[in-house]
C-alpha atoms as a PDB file:
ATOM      1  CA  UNK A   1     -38.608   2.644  -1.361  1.00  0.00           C
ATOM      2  CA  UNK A   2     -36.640  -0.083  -2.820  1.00  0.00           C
ATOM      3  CA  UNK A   3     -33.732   1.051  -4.629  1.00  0.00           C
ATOM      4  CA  UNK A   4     -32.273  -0.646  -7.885  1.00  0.00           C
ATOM      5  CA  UNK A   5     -28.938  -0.178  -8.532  1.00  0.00           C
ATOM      6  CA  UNK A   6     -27.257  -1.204 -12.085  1.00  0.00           C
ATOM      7  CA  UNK A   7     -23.503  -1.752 -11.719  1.00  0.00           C
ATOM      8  CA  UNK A   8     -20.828  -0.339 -14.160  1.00  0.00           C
ATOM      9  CA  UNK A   9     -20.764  -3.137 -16.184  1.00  0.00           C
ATOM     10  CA  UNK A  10     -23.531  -2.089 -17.596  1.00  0.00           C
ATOM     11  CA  UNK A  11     -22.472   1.453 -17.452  1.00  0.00           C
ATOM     12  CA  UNK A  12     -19.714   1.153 -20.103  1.00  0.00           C
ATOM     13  CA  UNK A  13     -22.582   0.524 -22.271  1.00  0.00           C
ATOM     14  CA  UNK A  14     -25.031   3.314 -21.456  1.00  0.00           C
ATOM     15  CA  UNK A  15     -26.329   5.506 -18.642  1.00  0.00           C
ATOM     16  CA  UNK A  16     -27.855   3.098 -15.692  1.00  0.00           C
ATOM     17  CA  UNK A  17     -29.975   5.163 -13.651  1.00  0.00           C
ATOM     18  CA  UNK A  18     -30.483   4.323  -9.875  1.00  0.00           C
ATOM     19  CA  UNK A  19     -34.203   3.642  -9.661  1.00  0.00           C
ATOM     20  CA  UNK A  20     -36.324   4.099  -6.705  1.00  0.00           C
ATOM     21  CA  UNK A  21     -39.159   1.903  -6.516  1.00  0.00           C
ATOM     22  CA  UNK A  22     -42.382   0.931  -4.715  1.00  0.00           C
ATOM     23  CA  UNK A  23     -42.805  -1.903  -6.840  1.00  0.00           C
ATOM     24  CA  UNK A  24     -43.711  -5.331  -4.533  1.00  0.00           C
ATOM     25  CA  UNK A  25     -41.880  -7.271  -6.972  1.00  0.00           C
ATOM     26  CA  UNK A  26     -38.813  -7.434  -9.189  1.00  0.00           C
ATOM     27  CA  UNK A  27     -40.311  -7.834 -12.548  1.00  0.00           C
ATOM     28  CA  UNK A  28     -42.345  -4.054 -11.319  1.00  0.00           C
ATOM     29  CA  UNK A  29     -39.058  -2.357 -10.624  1.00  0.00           C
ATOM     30  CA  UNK A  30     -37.337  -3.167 -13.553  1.00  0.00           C
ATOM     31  CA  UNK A  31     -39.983  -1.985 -15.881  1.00  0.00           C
ATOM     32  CA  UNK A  32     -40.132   1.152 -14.181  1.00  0.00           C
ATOM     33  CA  UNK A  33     -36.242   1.307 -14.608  1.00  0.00           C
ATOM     34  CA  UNK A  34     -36.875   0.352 -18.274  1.00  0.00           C
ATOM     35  CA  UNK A  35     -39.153   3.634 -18.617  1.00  0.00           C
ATOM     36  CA  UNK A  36     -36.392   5.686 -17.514  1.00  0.00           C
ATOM     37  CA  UNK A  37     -34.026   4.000 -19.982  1.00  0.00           C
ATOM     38  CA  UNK A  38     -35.581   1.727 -22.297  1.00  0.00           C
ATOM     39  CA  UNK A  39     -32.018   0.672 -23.878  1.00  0.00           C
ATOM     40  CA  UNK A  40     -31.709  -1.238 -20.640  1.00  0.00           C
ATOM     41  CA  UNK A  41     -33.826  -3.419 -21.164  1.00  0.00           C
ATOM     42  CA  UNK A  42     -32.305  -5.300 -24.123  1.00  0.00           C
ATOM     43  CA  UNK A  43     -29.230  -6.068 -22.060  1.00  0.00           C
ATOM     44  CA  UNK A  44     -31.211  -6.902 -19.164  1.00  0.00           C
ATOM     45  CA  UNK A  45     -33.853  -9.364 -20.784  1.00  0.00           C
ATOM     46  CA  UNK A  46     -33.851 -11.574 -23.637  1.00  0.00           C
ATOM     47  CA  UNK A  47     -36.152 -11.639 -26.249  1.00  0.00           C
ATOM     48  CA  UNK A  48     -38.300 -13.247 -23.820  1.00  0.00           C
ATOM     49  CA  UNK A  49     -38.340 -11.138 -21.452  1.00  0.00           C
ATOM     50  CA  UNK A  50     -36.581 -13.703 -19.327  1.00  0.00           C
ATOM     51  CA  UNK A  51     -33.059 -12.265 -17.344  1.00  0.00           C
ATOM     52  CA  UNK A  52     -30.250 -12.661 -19.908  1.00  0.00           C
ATOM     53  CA  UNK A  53     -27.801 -15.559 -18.736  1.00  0.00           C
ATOM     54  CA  UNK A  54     -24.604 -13.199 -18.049  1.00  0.00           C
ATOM     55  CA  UNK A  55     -27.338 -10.859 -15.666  1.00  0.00           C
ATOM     56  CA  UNK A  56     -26.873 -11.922 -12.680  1.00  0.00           C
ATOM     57  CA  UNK A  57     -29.883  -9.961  -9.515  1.00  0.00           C
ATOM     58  CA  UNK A  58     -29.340 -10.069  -5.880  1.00  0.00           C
ATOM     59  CA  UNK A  59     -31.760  -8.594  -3.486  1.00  0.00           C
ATOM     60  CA  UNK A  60     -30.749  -7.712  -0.346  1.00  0.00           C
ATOM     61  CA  UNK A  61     -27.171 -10.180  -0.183  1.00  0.00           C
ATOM     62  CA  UNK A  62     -29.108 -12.857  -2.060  1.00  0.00           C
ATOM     63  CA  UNK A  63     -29.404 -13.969  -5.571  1.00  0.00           C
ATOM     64  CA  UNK A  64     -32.015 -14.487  -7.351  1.00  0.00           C
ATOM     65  CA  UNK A  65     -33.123 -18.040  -8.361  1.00  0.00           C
ATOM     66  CA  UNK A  66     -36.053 -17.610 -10.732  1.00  0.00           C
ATOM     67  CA  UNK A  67     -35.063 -15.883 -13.891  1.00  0.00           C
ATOM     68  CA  UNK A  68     -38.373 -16.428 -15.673  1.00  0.00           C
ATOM     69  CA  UNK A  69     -41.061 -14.714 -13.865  1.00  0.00           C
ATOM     70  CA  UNK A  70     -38.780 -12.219 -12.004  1.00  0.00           C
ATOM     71  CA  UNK A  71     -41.549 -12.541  -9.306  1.00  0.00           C
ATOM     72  CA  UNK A  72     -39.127 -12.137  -6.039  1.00  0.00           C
ATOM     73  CA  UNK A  73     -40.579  -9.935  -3.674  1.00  0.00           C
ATOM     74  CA  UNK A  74     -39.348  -6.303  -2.561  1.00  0.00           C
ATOM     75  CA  UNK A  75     -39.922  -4.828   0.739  1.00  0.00           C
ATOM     76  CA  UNK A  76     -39.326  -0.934   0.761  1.00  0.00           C
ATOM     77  CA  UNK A  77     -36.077  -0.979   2.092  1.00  0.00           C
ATOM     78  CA  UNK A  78     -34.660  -3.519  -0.493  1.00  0.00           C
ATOM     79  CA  UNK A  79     -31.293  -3.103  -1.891  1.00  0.00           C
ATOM     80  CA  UNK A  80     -31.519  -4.369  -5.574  1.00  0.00           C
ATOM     81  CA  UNK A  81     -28.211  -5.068  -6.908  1.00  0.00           C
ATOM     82  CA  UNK A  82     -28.131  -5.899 -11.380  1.00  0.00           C
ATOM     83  CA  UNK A  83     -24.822  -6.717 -12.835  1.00  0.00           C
ATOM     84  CA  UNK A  84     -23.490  -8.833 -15.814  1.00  0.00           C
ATOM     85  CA  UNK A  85     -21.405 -11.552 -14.701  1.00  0.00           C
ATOM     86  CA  UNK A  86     -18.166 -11.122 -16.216  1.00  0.00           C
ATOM     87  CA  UNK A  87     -16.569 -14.258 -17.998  1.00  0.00           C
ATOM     88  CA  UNK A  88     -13.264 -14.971 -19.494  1.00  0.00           C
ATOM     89  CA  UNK A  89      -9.594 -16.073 -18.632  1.00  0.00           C
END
């Protein structure tokens, strides 16, 4: 199974589960990380539903491009890394 894995940033905030999924696509996985902790999702996604400009996703070593659809595919022994880009001086 794919496994998504939510970096501390985004632990100082609230509990980030590590999610094992069988999703075949990003958007999939995240939602069923969502159902374990829907808080998540707010600092995940925007109002949208889109992936909030500070989130930054890489699957296995590489990021994400599309941050609209969230449609990137997942293989069962993906690596799913989600962190918020940190920013500042």
């Amino acid at each position: 199974m794919a496994q998504l894995i939510f970096t501390q940033q985004l632990a100082r905030f609230l509990p980030v589960p590590q999610v094992a999924s069988d999703a075949g696509d990003l958007r999939t996985a995240l939602e069923q990380a969502f159902t374990e902790q829907p808080r998540l999702r707010s600092y995940v996604l925007d109002e949208q539903g889109h992936l909030r400009a500070n989130v930054v996703i890489f699957i296995d070593g590489q990021r994400t491009r599309e941050r609209q659809r969230l449609d990137d595919a997942l293989q069962p022994e993906s690596q799913v890394y989600i962190l918020q880009a940190l920013s500042g001086g």
